[in-house]
C-alpha atoms as a PDB file:
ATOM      1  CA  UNK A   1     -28.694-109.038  57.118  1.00  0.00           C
ATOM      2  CA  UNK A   2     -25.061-110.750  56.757  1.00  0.00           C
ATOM      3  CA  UNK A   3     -24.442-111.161  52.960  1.00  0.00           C
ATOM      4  CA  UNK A   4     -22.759-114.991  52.977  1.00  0.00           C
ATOM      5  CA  UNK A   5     -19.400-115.021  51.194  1.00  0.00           C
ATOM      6  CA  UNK A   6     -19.042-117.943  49.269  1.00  0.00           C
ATOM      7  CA  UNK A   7     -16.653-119.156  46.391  1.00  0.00           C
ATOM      8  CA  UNK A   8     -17.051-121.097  44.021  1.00  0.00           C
ATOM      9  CA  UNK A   9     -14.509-123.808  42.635  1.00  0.00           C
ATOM     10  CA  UNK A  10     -13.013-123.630  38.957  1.00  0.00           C
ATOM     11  CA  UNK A  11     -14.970-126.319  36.589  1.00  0.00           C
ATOM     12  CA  UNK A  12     -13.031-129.441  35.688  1.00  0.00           C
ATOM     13  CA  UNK A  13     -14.435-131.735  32.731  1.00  0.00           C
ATOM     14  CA  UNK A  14     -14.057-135.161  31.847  1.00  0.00           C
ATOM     15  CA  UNK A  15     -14.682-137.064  28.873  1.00  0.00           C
ATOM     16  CA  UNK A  16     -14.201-140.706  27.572  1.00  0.00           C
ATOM     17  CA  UNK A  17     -12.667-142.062  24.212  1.00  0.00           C
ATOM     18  CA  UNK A  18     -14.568-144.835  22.842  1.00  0.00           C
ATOM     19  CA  UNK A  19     -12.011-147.824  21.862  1.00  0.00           C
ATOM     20  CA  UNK A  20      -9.230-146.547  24.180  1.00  0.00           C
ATOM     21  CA  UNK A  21      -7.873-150.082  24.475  1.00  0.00           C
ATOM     22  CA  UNK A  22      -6.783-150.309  20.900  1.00  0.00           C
ATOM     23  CA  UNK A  23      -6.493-146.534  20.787  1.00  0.00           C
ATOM     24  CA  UNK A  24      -3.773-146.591  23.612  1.00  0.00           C
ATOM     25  CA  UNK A  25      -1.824-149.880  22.459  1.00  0.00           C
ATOM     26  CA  UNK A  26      -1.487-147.857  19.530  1.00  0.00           C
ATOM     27  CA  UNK A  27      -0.257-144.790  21.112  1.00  0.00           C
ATOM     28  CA  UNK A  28       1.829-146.651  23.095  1.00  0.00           C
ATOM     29  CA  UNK A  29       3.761-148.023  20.105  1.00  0.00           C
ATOM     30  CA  UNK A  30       3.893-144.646  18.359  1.00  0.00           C
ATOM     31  CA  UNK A  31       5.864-143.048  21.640  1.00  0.00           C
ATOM     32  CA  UNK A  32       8.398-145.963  21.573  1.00  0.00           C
ATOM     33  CA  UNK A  33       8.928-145.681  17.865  1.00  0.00           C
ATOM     34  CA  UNK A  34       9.447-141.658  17.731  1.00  0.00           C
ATOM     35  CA  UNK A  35      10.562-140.663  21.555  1.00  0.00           C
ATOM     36  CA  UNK A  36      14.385-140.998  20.531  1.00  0.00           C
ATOM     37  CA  UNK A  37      13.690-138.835  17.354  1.00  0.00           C
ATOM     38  CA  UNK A  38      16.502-136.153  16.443  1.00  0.00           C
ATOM     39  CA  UNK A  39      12.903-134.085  15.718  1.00  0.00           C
ATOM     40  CA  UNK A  40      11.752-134.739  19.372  1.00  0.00           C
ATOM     41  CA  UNK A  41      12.095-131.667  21.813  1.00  0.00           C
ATOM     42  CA  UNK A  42      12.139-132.064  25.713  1.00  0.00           C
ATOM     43  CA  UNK A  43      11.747-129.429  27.984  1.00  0.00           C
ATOM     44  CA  UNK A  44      10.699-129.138  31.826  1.00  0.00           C
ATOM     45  CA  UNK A  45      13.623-131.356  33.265  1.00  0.00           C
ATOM     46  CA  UNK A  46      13.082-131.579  37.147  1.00  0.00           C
ATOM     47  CA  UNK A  47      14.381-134.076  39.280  1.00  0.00           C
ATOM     48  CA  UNK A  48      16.242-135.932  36.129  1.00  0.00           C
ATOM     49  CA  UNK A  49      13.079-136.174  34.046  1.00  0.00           C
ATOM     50  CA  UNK A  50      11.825-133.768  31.278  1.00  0.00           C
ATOM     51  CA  UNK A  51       8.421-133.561  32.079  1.00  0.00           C
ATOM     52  CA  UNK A  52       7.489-132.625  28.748  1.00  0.00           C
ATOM     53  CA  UNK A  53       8.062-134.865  25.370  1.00  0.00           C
ATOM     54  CA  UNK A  54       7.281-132.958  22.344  1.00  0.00           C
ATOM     55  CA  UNK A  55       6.960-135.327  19.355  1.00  0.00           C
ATOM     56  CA  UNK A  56       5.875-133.984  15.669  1.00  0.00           C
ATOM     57  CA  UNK A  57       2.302-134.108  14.739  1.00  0.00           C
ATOM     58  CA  UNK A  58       3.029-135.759  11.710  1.00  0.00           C
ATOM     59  CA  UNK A  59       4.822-138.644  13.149  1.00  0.00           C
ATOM     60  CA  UNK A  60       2.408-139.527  15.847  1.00  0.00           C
ATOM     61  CA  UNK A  61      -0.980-139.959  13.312  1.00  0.00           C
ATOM     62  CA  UNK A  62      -2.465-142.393  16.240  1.00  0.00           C
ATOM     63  CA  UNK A  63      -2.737-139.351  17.821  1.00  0.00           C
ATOM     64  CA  UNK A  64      -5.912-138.175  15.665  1.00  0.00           C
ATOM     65  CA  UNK A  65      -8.996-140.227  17.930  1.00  0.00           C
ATOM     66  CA  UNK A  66      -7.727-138.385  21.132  1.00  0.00           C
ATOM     67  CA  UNK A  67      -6.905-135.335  19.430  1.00  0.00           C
ATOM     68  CA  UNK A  68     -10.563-135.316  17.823  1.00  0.00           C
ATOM     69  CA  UNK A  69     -11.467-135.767  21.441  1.00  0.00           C
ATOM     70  CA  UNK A  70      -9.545-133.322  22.989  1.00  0.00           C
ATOM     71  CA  UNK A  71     -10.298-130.576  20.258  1.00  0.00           C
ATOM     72  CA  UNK A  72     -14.393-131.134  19.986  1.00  0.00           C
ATOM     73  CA  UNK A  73     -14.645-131.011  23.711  1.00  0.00           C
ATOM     74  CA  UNK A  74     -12.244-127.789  24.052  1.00  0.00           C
ATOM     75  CA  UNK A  75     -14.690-126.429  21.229  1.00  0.00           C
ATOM     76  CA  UNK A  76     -17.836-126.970  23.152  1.00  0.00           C
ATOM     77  CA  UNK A  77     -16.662-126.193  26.762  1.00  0.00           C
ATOM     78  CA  UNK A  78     -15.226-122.978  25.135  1.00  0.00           C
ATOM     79  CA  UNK A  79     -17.993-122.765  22.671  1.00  0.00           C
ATOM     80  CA  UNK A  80     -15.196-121.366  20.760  1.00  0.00           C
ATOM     81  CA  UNK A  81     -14.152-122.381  17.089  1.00  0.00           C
ATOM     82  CA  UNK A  82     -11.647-122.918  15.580  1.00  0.00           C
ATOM     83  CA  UNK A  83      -8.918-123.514  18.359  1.00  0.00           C
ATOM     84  CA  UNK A  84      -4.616-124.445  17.827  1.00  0.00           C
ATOM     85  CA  UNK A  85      -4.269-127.150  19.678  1.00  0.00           C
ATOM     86  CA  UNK A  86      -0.847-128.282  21.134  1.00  0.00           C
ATOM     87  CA  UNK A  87       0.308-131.444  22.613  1.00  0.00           C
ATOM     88  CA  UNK A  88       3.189-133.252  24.025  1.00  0.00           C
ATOM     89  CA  UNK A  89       3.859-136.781  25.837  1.00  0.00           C
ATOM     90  CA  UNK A  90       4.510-137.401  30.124  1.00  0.00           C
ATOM     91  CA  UNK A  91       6.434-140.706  30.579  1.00  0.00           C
ATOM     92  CA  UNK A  92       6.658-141.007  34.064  1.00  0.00           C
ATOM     93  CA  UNK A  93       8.923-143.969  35.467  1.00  0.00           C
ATOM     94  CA  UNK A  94       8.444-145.369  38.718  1.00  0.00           C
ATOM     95  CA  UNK A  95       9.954-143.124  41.302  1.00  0.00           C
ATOM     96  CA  UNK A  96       9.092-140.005  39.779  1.00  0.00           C
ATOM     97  CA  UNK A  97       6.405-137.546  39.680  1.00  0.00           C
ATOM     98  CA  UNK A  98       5.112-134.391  37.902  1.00  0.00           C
ATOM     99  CA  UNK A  99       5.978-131.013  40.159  1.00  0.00           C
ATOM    100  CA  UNK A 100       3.343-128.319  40.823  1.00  0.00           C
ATOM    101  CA  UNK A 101       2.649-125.547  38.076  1.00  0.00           C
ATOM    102  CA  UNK A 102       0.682-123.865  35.469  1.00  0.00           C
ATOM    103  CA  UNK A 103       0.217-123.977  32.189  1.00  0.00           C
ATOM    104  CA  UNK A 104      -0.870-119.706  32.254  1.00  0.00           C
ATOM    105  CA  UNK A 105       1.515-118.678  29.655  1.00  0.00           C
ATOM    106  CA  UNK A 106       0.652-117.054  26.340  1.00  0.00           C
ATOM    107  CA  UNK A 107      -3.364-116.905  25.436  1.00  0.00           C
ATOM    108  CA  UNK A 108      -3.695-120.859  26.370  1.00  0.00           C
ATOM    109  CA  UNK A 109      -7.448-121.257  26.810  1.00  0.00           C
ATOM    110  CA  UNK A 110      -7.901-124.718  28.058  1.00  0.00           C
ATOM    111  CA  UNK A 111      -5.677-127.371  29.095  1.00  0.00           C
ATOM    112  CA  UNK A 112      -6.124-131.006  28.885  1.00  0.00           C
ATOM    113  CA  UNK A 113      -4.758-134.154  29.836  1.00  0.00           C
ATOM    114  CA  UNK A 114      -5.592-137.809  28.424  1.00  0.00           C
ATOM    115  CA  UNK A 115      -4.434-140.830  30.557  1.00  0.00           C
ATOM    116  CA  UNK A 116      -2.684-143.916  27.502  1.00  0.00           C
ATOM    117  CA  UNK A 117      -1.080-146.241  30.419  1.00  0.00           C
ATOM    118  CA  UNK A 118      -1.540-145.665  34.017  1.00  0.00           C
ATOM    119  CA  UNK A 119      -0.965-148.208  36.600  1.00  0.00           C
ATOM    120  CA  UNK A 120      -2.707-148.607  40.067  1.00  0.00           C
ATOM    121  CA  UNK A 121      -0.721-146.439  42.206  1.00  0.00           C
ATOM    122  CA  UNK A 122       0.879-144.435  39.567  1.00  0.00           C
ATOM    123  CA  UNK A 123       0.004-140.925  40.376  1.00  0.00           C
ATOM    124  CA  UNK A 124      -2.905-139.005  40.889  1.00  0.00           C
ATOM    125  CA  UNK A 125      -3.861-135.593  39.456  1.00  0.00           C
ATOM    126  CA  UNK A 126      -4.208-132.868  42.235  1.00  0.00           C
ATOM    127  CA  UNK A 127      -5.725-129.673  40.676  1.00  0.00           C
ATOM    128  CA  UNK A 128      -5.105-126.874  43.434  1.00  0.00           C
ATOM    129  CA  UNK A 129      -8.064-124.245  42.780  1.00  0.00           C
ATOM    130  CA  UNK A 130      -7.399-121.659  45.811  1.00  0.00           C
ATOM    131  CA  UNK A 131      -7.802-123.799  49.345  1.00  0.00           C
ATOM    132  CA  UNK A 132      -9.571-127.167  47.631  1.00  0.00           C
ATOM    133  CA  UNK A 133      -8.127-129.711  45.904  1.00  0.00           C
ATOM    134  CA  UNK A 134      -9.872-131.418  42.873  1.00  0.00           C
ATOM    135  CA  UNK A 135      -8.351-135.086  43.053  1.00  0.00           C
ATOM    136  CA  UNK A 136      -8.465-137.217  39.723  1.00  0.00           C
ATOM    137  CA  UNK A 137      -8.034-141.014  39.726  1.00  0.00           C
ATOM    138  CA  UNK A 138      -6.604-141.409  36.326  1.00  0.00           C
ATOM    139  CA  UNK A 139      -7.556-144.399  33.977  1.00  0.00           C
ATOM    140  CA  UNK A 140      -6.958-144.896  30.764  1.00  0.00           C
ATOM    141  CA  UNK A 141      -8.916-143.595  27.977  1.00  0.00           C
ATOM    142  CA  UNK A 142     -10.279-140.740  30.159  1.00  0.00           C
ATOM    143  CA  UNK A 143      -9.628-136.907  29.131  1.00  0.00           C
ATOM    144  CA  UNK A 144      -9.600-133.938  31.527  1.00  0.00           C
ATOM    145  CA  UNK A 145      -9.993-130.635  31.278  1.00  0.00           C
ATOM    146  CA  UNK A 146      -9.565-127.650  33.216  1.00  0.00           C
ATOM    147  CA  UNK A 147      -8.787-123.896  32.970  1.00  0.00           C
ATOM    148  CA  UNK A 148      -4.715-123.283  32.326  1.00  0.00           C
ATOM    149  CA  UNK A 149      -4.080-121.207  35.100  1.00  0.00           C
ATOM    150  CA  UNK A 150      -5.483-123.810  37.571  1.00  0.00           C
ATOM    151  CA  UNK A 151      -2.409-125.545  38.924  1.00  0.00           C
ATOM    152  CA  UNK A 152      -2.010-128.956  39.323  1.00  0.00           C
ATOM    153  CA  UNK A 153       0.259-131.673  39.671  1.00  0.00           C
ATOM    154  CA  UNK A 154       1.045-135.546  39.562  1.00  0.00           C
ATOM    155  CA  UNK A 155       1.858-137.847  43.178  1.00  0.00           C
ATOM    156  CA  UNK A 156       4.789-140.206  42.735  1.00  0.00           C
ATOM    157  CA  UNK A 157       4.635-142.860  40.899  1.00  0.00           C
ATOM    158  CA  UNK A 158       4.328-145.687  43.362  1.00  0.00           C
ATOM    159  CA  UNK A 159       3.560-148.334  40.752  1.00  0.00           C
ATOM    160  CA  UNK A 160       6.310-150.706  39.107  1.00  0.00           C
ATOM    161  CA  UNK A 161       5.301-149.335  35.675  1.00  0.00           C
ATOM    162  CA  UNK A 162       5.834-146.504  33.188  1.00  0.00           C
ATOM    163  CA  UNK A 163       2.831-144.153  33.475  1.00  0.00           C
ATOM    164  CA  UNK A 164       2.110-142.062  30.078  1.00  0.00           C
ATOM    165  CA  UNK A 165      -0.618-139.381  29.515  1.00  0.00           C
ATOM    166  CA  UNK A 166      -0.899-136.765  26.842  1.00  0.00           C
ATOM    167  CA  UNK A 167      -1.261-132.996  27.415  1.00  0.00           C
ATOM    168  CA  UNK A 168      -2.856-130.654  25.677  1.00  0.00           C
ATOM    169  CA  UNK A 169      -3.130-126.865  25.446  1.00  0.00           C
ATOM    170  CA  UNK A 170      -5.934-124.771  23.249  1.00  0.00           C
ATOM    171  CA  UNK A 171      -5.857-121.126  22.378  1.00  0.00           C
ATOM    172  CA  UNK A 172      -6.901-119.418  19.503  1.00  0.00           C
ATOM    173  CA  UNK A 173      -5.395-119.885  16.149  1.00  0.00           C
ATOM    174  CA  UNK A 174      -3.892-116.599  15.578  1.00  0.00           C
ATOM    175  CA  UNK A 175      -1.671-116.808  18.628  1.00  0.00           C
ATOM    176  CA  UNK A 176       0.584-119.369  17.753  1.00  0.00           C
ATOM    177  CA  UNK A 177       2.087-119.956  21.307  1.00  0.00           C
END
């Protein structure tokens, strides 16, 4: 008998926030108010863009809804508590895109990403798991989640408007990352 070989693709999760309209207008405002911050931190510069906008916790409290999100569905895919959460802000102008990678460093559990403004034709989410392709239509309010050492990345953004999502990482707490 010929044993079938099979695999078996990594699971990707979604979730909604309830009141994302108000919820994003609000983020929205908070990233224009604090991205210019002699606190903020940038890192991941590709292309002329820094990928990666790191604002302080404690200047972004509009943050909480999706981070209550983000952190009670880490907990029950992981089934895992309590979890250190980290974030930081994508602005993506038209033109540009996010590059191909990982987010495999240090004990990261789970990573996440949470769509605030994202234009038709700004960029889907390709999540490479071995030879298939997971393809997410962003929109806002919607959260995704998917193992950290899946690796993904964002098309160009072909839309005349800023795109801007929210990443996330989980690990445990006594790894501070």
């Amino acid at each position: 008998m010929i044993e079938p070989s099979f695999a078996q693709l990594t699971p990707v999760y979604f979730a909604d926030l309830a009141n994302a309209l108000a919820v994003n207008s609000a983020l929205v405002d908070a990233f224009e108010r604090e991205k210019d911050g002699a606190d903020v931190r940038r890192t991941h510069l590709f292309a002329g863009r820094y990928e990666n906008t790191y604002l302080p916790a404690e200047r972004v409290p509009e943050l909480a809804p999706v981070s209550a999100l983000a952190q009670a569905t880490a907990t029950r895919i992981l089934d895992r508590a309590p979890l250190r959460q980290g974030f930081w802000f994508n602005e993506m102008h038209p033109g540009q895109r996010t590059t191909l990678h990982d987010h495999a460093e240090g004990n990261e559990l789970l990573s996440a990403v949470y769509y605030v403004v994202c234009p038709e034709g700004s960029g889907r989410l390709i999540l490479h798991d071995d030879e298939a392709q997971v393809v997410v239509m962003p929109r806002p309010g919607l959260l995704v989640l998917f193992a950290p050492d899946l690796p993904h990345e964002v098309e160009i953004n072909a839309s005349a408007q800023t795109r801007l999502s929210i990443a996330f990482n989980f690990g445990p707490v006594d790894d501070p990352a």
